[in-house]
PDB file of N, CA and C in Angstrom:
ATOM      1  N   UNK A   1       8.346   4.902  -6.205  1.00  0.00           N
ATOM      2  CA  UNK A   1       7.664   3.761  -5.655  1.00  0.00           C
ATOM      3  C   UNK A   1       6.972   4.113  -4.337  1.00  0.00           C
ATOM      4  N   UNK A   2       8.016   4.953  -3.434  1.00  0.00           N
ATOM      5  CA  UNK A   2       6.985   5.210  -2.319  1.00  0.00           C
ATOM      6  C   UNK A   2       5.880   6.249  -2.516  1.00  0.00           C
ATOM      7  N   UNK A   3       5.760   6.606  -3.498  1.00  0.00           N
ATOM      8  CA  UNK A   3       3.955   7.429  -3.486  1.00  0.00           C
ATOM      9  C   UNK A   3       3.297   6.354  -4.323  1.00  0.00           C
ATOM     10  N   UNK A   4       3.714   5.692  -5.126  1.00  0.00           N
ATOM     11  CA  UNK A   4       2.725   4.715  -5.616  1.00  0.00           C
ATOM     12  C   UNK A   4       1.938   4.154  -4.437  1.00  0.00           C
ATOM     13  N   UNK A   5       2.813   3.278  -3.214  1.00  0.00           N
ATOM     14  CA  UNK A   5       2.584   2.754  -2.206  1.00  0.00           C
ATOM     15  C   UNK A   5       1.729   3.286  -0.918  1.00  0.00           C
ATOM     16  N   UNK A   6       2.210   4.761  -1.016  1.00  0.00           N
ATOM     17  CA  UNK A   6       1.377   5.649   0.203  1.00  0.00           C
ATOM     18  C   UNK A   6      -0.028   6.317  -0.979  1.00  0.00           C
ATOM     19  N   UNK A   7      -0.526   6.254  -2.217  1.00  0.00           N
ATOM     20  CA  UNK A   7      -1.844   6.500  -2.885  1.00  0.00           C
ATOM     21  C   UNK A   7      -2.310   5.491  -2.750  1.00  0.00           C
ATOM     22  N   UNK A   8      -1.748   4.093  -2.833  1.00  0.00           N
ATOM     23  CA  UNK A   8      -2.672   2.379  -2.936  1.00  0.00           C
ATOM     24  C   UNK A   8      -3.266   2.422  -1.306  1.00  0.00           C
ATOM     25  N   UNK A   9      -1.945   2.833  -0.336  1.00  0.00           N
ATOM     26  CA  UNK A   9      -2.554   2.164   0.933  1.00  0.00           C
ATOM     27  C   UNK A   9      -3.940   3.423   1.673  1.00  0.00           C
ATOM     28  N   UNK A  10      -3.593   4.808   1.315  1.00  0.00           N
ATOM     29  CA  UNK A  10      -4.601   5.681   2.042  1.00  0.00           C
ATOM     30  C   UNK A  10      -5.764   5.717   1.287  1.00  0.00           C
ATOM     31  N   UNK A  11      -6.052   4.829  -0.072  1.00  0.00           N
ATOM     32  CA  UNK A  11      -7.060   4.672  -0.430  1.00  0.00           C
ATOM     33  C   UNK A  11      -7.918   3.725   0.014  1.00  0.00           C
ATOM     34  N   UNK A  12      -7.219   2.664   0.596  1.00  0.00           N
ATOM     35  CA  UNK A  12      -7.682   1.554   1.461  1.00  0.00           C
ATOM     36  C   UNK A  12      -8.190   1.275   2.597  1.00  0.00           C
ATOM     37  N   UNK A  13      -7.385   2.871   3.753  1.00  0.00           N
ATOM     38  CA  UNK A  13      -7.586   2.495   5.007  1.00  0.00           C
ATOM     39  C   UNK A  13      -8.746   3.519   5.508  1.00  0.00           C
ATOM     40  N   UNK A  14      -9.041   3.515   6.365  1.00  0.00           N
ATOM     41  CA  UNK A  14      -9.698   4.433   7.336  1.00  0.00           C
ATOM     42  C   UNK A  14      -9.053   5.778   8.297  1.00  0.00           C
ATOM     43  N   UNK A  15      -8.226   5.413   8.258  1.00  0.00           N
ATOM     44  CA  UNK A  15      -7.160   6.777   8.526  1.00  0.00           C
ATOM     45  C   UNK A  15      -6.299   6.805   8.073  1.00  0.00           C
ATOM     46  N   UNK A  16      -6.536   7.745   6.906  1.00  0.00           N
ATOM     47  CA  UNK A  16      -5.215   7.549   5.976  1.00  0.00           C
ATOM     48  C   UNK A  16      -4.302   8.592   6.573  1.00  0.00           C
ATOM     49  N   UNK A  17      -4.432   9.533   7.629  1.00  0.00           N
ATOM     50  CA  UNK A  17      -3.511  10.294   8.109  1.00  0.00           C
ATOM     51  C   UNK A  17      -2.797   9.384   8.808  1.00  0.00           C
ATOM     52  N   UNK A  18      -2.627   8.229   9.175  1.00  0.00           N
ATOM     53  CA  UNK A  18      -1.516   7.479   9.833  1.00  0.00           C
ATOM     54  C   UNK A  18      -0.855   6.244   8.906  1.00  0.00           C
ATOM     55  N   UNK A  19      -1.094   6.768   7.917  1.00  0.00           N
ATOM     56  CA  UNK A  19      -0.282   5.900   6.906  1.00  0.00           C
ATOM     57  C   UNK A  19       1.068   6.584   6.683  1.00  0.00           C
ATOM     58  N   UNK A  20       2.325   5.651   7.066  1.00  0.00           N
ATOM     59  CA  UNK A  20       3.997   5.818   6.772  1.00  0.00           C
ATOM     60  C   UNK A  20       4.128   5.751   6.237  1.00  0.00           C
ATOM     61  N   UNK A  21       4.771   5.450   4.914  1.00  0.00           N
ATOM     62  CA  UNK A  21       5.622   4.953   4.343  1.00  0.00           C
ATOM     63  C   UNK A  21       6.968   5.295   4.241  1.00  0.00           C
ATOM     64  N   UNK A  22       7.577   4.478   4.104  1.00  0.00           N
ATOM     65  CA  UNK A  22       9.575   4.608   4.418  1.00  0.00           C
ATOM     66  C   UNK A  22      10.419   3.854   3.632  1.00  0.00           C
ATOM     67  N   UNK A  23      10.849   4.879   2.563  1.00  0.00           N
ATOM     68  CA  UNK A  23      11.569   3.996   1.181  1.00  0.00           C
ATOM     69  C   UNK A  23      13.201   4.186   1.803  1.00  0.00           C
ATOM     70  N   UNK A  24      14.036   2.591   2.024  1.00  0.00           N
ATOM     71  CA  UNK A  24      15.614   2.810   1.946  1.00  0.00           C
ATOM     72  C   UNK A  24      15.961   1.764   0.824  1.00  0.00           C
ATOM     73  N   UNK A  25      17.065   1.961   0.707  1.00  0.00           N
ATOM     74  CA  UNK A  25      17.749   1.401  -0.503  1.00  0.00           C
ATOM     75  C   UNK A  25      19.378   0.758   0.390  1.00  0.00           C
ATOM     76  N   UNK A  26      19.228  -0.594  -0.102  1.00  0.00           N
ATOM     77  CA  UNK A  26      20.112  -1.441   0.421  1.00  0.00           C
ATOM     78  C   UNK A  26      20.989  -2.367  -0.637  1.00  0.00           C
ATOM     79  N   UNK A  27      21.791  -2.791  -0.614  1.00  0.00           N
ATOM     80  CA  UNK A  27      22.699  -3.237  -1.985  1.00  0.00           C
ATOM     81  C   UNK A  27      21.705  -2.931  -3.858  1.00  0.00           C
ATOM     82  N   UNK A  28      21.247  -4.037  -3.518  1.00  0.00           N
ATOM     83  CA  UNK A  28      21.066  -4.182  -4.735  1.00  0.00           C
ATOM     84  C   UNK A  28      19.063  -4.312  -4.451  1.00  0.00           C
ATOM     85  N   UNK A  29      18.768  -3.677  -3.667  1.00  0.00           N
ATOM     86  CA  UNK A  29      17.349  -3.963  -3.402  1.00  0.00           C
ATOM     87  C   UNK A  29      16.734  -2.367  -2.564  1.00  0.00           C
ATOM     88  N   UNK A  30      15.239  -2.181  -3.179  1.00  0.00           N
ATOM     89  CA  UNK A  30      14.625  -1.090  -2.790  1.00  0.00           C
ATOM     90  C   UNK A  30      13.701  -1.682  -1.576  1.00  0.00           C
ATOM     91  N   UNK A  31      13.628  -1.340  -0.226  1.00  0.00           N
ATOM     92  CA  UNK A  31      12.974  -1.692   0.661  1.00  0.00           C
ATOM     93  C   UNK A  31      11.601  -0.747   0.875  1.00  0.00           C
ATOM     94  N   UNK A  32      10.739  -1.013   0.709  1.00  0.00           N
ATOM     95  CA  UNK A  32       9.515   0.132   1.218  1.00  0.00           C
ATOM     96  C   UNK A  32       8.616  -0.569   2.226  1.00  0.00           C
ATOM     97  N   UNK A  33       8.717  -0.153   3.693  1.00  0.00           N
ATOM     98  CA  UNK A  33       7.994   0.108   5.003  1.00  0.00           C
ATOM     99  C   UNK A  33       6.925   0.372   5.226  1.00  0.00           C
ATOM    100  N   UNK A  34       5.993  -0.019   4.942  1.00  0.00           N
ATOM    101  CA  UNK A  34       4.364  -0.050   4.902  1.00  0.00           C
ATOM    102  C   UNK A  34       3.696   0.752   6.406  1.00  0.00           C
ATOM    103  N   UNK A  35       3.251   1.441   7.378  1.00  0.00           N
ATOM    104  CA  UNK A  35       2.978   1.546   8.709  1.00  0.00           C
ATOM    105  C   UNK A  35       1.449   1.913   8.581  1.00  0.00           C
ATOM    106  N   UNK A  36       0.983   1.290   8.929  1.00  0.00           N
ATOM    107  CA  UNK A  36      -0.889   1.817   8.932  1.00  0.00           C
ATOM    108  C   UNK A  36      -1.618   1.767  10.154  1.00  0.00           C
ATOM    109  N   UNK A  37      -2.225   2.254  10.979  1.00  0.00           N
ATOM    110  CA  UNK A  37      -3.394   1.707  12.039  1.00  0.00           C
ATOM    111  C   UNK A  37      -3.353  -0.120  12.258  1.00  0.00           C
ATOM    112  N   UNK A  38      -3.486  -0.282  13.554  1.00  0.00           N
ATOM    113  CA  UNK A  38      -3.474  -1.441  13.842  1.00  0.00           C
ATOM    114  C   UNK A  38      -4.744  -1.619  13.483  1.00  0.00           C
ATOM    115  N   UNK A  39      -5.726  -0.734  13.051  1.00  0.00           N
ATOM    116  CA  UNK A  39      -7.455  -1.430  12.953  1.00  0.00           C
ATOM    117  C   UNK A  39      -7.467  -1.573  11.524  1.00  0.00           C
ATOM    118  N   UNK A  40      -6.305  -0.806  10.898  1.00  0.00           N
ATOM    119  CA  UNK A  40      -6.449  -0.826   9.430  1.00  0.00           C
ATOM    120  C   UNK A  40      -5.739  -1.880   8.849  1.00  0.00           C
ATOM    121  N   UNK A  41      -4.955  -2.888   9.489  1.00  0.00           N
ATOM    122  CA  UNK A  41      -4.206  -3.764   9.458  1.00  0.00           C
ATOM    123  C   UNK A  41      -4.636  -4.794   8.353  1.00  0.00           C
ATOM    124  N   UNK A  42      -6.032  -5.687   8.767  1.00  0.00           N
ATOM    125  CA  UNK A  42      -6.985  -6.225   8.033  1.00  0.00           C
ATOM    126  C   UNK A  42      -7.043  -5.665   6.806  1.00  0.00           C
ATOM    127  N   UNK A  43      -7.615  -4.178   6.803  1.00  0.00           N
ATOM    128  CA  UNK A  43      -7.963  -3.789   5.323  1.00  0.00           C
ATOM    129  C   UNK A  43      -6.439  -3.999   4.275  1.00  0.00           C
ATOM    130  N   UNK A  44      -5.444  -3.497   4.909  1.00  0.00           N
ATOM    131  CA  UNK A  44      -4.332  -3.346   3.963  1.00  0.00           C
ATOM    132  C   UNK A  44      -3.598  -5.201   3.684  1.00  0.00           C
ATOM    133  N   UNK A  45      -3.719  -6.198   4.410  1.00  0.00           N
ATOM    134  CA  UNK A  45      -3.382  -7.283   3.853  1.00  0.00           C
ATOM    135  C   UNK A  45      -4.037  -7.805   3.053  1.00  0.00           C
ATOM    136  N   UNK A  46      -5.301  -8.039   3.334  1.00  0.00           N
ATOM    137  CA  UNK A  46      -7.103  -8.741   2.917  1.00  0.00           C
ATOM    138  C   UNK A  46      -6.902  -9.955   3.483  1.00  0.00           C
ATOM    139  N   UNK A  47      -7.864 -10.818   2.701  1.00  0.00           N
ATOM    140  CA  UNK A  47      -8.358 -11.993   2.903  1.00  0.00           C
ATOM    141  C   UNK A  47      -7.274 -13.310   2.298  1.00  0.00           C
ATOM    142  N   UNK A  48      -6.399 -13.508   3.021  1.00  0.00           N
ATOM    143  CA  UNK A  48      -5.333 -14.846   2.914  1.00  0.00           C
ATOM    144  C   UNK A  48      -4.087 -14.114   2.174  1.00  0.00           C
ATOM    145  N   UNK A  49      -3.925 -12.352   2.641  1.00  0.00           N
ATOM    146  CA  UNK A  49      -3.321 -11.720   1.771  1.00  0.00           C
ATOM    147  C   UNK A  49      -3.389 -11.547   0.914  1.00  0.00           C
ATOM    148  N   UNK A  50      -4.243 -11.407   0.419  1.00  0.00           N
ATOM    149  CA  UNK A  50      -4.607 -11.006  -1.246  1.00  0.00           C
ATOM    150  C   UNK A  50      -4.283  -9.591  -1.451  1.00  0.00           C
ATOM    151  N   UNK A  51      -4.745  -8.188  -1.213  1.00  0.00           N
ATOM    152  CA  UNK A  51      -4.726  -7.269  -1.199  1.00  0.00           C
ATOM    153  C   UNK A  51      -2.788  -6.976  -0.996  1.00  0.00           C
ATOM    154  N   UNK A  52      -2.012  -7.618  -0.193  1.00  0.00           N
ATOM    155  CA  UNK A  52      -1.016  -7.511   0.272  1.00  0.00           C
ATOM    156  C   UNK A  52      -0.244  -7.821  -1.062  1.00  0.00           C
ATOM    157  N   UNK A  53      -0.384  -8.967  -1.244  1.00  0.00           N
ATOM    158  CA  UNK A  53       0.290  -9.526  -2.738  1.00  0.00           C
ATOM    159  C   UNK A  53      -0.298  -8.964  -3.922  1.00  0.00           C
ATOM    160  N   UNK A  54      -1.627  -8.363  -4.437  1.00  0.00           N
ATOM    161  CA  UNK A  54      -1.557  -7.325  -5.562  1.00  0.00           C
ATOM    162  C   UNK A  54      -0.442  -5.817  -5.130  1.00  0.00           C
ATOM    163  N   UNK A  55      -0.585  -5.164  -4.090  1.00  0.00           N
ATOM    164  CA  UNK A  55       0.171  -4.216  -3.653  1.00  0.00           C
ATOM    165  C   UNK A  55       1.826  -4.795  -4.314  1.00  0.00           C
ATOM    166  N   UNK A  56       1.682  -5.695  -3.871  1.00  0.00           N
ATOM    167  CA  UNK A  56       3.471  -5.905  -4.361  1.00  0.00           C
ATOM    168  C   UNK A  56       3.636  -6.191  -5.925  1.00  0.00           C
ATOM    169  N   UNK A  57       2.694  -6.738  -6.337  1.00  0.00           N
ATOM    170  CA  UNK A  57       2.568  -7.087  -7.882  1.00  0.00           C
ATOM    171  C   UNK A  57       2.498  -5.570  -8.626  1.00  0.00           C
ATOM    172  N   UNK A  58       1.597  -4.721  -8.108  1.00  0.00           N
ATOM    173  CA  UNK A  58       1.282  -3.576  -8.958  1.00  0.00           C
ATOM    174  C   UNK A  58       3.229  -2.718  -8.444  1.00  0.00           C
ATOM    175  N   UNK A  59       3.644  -2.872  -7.383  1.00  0.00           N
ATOM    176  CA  UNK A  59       4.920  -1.787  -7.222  1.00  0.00           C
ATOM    177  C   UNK A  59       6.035  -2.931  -7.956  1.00  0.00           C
ATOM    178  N   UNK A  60       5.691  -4.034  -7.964  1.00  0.00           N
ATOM    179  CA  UNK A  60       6.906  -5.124  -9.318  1.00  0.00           C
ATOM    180  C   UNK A  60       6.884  -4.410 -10.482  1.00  0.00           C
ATOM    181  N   UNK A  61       5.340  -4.132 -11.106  1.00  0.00           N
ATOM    182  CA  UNK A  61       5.222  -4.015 -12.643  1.00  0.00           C
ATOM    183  C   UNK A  61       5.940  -2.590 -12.613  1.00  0.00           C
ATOM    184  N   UNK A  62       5.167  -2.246 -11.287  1.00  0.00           N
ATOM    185  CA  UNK A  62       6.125  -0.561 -11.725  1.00  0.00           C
ATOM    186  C   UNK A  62       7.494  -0.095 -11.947  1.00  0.00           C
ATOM    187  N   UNK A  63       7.827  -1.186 -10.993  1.00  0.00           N
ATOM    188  CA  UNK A  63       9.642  -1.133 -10.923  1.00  0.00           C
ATOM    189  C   UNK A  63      10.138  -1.934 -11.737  1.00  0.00           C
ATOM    190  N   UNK A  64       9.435  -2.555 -12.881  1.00  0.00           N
ATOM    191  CA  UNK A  64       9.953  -3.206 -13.745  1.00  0.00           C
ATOM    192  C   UNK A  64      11.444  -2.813 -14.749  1.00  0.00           C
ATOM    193  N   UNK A  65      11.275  -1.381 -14.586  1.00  0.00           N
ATOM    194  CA  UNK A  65      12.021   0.029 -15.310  1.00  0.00           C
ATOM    195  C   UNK A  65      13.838  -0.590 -14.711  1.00  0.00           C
ATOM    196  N   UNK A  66      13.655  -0.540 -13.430  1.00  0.00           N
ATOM    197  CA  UNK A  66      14.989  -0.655 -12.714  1.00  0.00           C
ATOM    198  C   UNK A  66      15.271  -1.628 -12.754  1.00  0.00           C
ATOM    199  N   UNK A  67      16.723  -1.569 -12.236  1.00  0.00           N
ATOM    200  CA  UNK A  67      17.293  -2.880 -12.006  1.00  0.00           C
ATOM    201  C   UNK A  67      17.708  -3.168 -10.570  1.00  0.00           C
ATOM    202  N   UNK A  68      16.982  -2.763  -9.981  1.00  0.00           N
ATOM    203  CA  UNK A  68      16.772  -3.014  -8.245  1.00  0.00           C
ATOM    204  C   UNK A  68      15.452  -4.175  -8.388  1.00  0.00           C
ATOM    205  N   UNK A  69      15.952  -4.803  -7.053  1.00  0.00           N
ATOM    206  CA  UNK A  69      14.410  -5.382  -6.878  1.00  0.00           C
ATOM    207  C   UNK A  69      13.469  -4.641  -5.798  1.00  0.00           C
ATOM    208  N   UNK A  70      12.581  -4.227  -5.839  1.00  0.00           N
ATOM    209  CA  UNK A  70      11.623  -4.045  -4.822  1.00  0.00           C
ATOM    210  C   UNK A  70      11.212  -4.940  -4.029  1.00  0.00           C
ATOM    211  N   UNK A  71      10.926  -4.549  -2.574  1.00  0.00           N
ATOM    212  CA  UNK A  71      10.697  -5.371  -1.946  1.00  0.00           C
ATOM    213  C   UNK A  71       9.626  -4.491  -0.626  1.00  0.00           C
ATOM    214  N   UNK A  72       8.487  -4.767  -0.336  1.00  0.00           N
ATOM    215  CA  UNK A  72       7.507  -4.116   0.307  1.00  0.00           C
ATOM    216  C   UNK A  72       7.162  -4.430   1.923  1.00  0.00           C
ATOM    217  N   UNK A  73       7.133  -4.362   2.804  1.00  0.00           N
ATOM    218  CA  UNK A  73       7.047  -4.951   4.183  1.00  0.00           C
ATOM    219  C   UNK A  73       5.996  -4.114   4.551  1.00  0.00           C
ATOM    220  N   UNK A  74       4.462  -5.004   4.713  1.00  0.00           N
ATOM    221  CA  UNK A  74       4.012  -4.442   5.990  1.00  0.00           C
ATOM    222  C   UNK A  74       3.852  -3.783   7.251  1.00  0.00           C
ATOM    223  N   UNK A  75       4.002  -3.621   8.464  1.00  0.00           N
ATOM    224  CA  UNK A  75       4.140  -3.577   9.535  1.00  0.00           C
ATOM    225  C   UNK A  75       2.949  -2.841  10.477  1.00  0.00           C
TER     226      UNK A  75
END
């Protein structure tokens, strides 16, 4: 899940050399840590979050496999 997440977001931003990503795993749930440019901020949520909520839809379908839930955080 976290390279799905770090190919979606450095395709998006403008410096994709400062794109994080940071996968932990907590009970029963996969956490992945989003970190991008504060200028790239805009590009990676979109417009009323749109872009933000396909990102999580496309790493749902992916993790559909497991029986963890995914769960994606910005920052």
């Amino acid at each position: 899940m976290k390279e799905l997440v770090e190919v979606i977001a450095k395709a998006l931003v403008e410096n994709p050399d400062e794109v994080e990503v940071i996968e932990t795993e907590k009970d029963k749930a996969i956490v992945i840590e989003l970190h991008v440019a504060q200028s790239d901020m805009g590009k990676v949520i979109g417009k009323k979050g749109r872009i933000a909520k396909a990102i999580r839809s496309v790493v749902k379908a992916a993790s559909s496999q497991e029986e963890k839930k995914v769960i994606v955080d910005i920052l």
